[in-house]
PDB file of N, CA and C in Angstrom:
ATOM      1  N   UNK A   1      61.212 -27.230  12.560  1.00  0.00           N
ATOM      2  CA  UNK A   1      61.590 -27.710  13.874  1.00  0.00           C
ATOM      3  C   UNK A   1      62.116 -26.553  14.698  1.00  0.00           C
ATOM      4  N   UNK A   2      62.173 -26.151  15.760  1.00  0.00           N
ATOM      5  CA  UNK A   2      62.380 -25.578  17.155  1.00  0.00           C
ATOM      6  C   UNK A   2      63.676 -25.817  17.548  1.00  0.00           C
ATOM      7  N   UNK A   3      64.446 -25.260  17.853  1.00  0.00           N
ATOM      8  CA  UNK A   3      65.620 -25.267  18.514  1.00  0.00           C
ATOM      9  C   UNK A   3      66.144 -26.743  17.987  1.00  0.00           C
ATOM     10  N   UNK A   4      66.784 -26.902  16.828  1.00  0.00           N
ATOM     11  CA  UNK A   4      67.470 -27.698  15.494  1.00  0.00           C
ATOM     12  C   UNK A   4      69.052 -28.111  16.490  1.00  0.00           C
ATOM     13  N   UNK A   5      69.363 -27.246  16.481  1.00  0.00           N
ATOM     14  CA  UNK A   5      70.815 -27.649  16.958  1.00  0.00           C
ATOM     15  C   UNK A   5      70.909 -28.428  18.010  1.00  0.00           C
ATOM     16  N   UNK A   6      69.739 -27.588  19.137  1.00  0.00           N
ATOM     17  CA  UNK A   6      70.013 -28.937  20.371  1.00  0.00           C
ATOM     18  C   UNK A   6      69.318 -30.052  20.700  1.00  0.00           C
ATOM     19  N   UNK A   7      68.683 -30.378  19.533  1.00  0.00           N
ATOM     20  CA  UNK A   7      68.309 -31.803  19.617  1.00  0.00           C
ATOM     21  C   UNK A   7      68.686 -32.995  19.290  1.00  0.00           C
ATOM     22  N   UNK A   8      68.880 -33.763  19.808  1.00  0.00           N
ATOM     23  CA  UNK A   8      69.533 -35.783  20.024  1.00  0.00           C
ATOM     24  C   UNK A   8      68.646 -36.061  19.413  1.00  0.00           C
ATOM     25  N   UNK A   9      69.040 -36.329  18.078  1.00  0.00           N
ATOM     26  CA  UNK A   9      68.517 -37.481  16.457  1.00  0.00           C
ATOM     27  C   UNK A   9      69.249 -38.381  16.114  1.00  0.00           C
ATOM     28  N   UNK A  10      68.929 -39.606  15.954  1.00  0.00           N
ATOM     29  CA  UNK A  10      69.437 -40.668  15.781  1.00  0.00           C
ATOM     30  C   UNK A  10      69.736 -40.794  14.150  1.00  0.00           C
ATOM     31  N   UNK A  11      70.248 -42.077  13.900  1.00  0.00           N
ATOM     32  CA  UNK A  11      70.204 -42.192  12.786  1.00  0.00           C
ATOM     33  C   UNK A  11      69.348 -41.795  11.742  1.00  0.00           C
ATOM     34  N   UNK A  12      69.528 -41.488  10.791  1.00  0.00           N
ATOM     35  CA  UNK A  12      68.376 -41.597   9.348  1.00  0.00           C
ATOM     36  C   UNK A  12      68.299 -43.278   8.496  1.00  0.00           C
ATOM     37  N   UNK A  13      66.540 -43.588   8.958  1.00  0.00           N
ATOM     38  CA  UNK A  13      66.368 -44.826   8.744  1.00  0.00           C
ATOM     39  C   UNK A  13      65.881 -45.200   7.226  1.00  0.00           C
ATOM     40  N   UNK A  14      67.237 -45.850   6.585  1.00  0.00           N
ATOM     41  CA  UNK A  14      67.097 -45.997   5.332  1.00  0.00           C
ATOM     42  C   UNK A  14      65.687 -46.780   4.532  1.00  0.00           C
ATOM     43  N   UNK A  15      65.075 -46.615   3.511  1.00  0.00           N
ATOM     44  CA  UNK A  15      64.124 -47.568   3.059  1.00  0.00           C
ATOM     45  C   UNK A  15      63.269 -47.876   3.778  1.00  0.00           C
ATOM     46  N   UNK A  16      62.578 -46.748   4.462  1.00  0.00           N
ATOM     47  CA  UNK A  16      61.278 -46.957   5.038  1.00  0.00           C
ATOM     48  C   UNK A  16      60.035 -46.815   4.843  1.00  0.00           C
ATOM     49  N   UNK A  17      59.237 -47.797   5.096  1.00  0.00           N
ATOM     50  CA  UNK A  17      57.902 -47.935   4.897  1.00  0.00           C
ATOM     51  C   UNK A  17      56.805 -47.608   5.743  1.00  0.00           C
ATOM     52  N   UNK A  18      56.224 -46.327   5.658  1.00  0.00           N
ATOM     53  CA  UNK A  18      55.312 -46.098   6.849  1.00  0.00           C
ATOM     54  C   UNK A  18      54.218 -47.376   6.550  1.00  0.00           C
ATOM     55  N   UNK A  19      53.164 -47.579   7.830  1.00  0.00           N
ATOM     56  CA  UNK A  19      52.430 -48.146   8.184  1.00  0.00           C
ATOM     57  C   UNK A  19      51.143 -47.860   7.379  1.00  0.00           C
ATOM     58  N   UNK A  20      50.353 -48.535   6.876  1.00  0.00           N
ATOM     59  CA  UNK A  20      48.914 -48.212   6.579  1.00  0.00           C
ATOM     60  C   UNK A  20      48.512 -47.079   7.483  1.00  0.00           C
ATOM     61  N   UNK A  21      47.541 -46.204   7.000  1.00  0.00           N
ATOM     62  CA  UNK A  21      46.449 -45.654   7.819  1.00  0.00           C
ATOM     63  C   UNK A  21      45.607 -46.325   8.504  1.00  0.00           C
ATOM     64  N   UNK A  22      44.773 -46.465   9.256  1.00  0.00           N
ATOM     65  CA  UNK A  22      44.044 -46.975   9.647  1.00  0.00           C
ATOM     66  C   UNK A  22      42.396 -46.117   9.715  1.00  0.00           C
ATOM     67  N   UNK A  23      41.334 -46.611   9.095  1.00  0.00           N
ATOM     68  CA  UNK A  23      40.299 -46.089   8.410  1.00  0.00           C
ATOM     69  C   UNK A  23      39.706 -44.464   9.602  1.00  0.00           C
ATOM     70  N   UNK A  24      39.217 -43.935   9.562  1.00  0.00           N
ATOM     71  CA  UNK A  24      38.782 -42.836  10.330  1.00  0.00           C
ATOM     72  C   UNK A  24      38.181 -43.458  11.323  1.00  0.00           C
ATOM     73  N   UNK A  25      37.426 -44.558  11.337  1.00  0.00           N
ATOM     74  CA  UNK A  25      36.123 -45.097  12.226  1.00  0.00           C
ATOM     75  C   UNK A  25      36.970 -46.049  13.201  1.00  0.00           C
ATOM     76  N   UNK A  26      38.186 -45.754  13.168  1.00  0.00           N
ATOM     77  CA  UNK A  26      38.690 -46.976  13.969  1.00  0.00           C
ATOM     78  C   UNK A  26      38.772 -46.293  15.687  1.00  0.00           C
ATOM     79  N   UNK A  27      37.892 -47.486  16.190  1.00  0.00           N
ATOM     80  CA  UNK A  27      37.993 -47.067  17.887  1.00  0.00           C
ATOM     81  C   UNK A  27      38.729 -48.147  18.619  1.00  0.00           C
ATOM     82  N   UNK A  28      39.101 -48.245  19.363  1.00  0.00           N
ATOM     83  CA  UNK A  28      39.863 -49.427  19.949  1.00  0.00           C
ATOM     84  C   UNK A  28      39.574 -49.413  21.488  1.00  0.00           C
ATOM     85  N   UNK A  29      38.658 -50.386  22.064  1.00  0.00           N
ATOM     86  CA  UNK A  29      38.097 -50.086  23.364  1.00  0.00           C
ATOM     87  C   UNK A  29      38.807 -51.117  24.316  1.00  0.00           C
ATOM     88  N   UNK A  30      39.877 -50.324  25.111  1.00  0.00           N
ATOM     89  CA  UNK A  30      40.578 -51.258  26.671  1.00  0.00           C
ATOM     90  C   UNK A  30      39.137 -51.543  27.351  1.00  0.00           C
ATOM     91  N   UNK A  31      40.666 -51.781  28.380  1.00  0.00           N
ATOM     92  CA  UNK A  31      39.845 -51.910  29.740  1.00  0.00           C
ATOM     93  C   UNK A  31      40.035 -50.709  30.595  1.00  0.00           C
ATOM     94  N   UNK A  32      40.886 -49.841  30.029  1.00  0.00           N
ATOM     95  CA  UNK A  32      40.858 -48.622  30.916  1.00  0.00           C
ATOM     96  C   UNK A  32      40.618 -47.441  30.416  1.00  0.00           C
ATOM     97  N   UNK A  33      40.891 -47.342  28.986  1.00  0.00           N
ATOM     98  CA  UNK A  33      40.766 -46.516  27.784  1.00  0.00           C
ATOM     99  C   UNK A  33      39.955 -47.036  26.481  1.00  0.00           C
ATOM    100  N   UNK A  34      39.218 -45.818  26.068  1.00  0.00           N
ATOM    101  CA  UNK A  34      38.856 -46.141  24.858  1.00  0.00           C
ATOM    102  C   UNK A  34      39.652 -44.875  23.916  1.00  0.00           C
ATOM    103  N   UNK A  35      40.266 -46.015  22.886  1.00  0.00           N
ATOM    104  CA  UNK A  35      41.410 -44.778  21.509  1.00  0.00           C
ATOM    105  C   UNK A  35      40.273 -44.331  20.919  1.00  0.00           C
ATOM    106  N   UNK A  36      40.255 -43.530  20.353  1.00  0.00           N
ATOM    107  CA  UNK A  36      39.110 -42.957  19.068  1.00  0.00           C
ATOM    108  C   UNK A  36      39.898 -41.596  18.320  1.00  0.00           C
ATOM    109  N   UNK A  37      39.673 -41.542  16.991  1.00  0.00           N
ATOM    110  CA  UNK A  37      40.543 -40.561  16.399  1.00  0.00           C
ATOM    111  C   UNK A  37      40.849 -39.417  16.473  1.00  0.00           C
ATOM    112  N   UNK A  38      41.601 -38.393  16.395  1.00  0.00           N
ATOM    113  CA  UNK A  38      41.066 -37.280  16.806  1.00  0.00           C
ATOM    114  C   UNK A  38      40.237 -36.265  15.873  1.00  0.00           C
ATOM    115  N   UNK A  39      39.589 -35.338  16.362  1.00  0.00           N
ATOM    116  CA  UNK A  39      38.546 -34.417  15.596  1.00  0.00           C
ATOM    117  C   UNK A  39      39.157 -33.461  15.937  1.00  0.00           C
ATOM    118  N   UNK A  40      39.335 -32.108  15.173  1.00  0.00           N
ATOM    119  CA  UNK A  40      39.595 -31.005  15.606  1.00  0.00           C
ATOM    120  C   UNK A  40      38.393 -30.288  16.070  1.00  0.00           C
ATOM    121  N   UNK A  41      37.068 -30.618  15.833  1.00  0.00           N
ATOM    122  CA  UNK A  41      35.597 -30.051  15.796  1.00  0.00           C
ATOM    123  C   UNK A  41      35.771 -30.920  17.710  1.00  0.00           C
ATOM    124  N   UNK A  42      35.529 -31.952  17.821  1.00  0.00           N
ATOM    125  CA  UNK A  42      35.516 -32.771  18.921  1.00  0.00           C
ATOM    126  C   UNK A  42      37.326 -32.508  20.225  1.00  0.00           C
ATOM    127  N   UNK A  43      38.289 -32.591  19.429  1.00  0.00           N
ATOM    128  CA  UNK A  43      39.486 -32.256  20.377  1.00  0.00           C
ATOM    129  C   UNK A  43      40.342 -31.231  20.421  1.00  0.00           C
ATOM    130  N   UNK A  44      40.119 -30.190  19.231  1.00  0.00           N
ATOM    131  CA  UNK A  44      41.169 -28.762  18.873  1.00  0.00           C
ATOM    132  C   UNK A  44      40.965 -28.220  19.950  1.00  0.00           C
ATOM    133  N   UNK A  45      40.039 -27.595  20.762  1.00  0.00           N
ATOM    134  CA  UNK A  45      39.985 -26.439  21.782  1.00  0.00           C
ATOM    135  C   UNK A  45      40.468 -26.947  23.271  1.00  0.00           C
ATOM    136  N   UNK A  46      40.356 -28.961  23.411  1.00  0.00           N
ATOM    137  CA  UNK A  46      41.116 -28.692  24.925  1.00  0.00           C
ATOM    138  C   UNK A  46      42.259 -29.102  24.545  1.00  0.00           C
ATOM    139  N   UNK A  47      43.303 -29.927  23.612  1.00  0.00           N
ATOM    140  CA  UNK A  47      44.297 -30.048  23.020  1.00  0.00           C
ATOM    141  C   UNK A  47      45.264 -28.705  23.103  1.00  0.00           C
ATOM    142  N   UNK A  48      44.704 -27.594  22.523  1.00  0.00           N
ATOM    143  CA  UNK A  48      45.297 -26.107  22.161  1.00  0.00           C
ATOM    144  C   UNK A  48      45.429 -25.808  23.531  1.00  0.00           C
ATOM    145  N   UNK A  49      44.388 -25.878  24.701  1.00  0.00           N
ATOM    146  CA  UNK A  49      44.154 -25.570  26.161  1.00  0.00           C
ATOM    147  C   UNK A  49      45.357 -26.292  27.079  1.00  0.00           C
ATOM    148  N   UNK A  50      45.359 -27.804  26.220  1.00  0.00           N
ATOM    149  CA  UNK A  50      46.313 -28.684  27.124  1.00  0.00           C
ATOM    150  C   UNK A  50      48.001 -28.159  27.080  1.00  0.00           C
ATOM    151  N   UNK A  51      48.215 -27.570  25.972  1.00  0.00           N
ATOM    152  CA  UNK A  51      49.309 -27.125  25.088  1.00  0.00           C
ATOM    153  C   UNK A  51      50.073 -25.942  25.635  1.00  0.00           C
ATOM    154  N   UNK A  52      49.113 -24.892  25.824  1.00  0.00           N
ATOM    155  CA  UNK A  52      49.577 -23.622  26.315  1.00  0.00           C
ATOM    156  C   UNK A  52      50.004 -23.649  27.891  1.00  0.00           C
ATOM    157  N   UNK A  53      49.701 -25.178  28.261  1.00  0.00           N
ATOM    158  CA  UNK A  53      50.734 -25.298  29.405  1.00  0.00           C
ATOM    159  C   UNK A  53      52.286 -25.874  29.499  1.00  0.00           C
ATOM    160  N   UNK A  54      52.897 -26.022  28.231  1.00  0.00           N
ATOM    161  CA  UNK A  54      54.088 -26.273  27.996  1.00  0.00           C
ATOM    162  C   UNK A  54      54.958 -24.584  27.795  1.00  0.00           C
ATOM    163  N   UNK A  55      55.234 -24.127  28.921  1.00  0.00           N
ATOM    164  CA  UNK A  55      55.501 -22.475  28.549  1.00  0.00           C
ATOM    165  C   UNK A  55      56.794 -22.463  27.583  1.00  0.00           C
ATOM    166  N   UNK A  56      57.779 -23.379  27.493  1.00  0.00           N
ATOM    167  CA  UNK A  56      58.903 -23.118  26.340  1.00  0.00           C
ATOM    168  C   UNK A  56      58.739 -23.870  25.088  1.00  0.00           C
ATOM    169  N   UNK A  57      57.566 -24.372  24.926  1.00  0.00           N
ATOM    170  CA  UNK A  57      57.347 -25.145  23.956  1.00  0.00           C
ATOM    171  C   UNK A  57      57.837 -26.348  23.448  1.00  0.00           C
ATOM    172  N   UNK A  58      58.515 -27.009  24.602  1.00  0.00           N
ATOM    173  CA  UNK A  58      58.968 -28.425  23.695  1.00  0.00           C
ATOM    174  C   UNK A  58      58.108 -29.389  23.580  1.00  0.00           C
ATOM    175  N   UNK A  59      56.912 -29.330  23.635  1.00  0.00           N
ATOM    176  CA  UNK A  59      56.548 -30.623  22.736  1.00  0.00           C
ATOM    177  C   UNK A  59      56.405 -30.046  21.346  1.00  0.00           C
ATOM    178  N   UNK A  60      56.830 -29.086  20.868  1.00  0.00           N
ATOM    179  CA  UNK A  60      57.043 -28.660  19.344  1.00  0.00           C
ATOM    180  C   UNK A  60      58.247 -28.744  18.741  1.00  0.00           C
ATOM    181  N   UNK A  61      59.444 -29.480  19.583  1.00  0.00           N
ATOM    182  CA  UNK A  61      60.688 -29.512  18.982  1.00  0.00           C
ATOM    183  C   UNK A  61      60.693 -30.492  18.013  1.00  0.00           C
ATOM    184  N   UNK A  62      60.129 -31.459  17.818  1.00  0.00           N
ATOM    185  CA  UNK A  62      60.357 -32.542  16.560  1.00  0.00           C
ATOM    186  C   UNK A  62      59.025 -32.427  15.764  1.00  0.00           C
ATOM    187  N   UNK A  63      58.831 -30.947  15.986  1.00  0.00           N
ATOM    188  CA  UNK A  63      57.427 -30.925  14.604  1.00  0.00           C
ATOM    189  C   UNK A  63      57.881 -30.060  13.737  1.00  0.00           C
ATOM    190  N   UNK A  64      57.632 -29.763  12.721  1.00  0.00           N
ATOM    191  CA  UNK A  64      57.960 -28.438  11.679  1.00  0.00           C
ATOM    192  C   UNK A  64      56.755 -27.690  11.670  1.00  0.00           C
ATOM    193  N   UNK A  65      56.294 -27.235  13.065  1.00  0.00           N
ATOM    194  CA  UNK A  65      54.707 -26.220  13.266  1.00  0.00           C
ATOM    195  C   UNK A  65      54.785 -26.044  14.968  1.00  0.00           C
ATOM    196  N   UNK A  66      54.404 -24.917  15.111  1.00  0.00           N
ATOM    197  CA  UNK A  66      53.894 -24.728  16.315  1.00  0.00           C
ATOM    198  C   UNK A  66      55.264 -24.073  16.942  1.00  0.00           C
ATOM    199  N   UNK A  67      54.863 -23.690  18.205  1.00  0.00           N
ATOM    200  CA  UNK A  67      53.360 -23.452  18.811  1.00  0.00           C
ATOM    201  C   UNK A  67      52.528 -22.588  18.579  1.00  0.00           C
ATOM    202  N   UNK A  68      51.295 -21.994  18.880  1.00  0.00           N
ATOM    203  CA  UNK A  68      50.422 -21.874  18.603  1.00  0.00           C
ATOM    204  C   UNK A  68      49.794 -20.957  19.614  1.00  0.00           C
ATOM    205  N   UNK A  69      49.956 -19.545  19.573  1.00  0.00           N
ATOM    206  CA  UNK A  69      49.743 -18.611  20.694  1.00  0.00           C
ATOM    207  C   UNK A  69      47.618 -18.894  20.625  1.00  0.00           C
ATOM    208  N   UNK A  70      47.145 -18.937  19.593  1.00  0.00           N
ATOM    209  CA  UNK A  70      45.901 -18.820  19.585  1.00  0.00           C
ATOM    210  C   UNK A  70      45.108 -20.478  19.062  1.00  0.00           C
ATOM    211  N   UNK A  71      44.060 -20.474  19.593  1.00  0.00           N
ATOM    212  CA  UNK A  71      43.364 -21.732  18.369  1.00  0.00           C
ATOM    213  C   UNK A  71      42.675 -21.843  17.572  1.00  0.00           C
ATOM    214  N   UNK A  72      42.817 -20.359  16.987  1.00  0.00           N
ATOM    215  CA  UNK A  72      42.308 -19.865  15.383  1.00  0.00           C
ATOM    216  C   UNK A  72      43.768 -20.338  14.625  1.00  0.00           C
ATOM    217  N   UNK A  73      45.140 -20.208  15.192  1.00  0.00           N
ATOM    218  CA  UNK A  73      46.234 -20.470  14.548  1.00  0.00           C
ATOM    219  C   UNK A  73      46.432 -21.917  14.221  1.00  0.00           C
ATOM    220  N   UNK A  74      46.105 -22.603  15.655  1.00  0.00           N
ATOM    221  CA  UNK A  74      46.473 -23.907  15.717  1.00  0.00           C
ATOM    222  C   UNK A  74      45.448 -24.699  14.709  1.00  0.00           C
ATOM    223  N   UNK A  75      44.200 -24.215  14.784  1.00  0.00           N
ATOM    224  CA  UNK A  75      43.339 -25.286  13.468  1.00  0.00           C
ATOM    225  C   UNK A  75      43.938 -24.728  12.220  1.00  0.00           C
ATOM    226  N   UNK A  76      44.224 -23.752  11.714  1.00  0.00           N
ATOM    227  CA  UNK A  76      44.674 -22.871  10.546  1.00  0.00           C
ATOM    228  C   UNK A  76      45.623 -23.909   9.661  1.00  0.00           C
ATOM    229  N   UNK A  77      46.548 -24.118  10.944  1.00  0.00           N
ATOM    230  CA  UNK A  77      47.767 -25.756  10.369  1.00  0.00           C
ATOM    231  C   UNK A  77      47.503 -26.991   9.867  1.00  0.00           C
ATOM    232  N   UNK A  78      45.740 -27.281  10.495  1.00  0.00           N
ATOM    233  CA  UNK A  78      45.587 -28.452  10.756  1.00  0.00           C
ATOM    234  C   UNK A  78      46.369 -29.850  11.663  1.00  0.00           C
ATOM    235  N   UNK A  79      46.863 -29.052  12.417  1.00  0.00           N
ATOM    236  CA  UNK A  79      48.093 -29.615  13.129  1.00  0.00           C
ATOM    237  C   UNK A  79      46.782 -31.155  13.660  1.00  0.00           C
ATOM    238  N   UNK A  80      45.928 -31.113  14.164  1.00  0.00           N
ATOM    239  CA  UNK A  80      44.432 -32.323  14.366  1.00  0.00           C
ATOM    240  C   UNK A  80      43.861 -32.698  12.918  1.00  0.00           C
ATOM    241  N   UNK A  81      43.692 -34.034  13.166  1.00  0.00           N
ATOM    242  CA  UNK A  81      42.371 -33.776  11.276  1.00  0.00           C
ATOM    243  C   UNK A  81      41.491 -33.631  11.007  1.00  0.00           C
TER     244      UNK A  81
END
């Protein structure tokens, strides 16, 4: 994690059960959006693109990875699946 000290964390939630996965093929089509999973082959290069516009990096404060000066680095993590 990224700058540890100054982040607002709540409790630690005892006896938890993550959620099923949900199979790779799962698409889920709105009415305004369609979800579909992500690919690093299909979403790594504008993801990494979308990214390098956060210049101090906090959307990496509650990850244990990143950021990611290059997107030879960023697939390297598999930070996408």
């Amino acid at each position: 994690m990224n700058k540890e000290a100054d982040l607002k964390l709540g409790e630690p939630v005892e006896n938890r059960t993550p959620p099923p996965v949900p199979g790779n093929d799962l698409v889920l089509d709105g009415s305004y959006v369609t979800l579909l999973p992500l690919s690093a082959a299909d979403h790594g290069a504008g993801l990494h693109a979308a990214n390098l516009h956060d210049r101090d990096g906090a959307i990496w404060d509650y990850l244990p990875y990143g950021p990611f000066a290059t997107l030879d680095d960023y697939d390297s993590v598999g930070a996408i699946g």
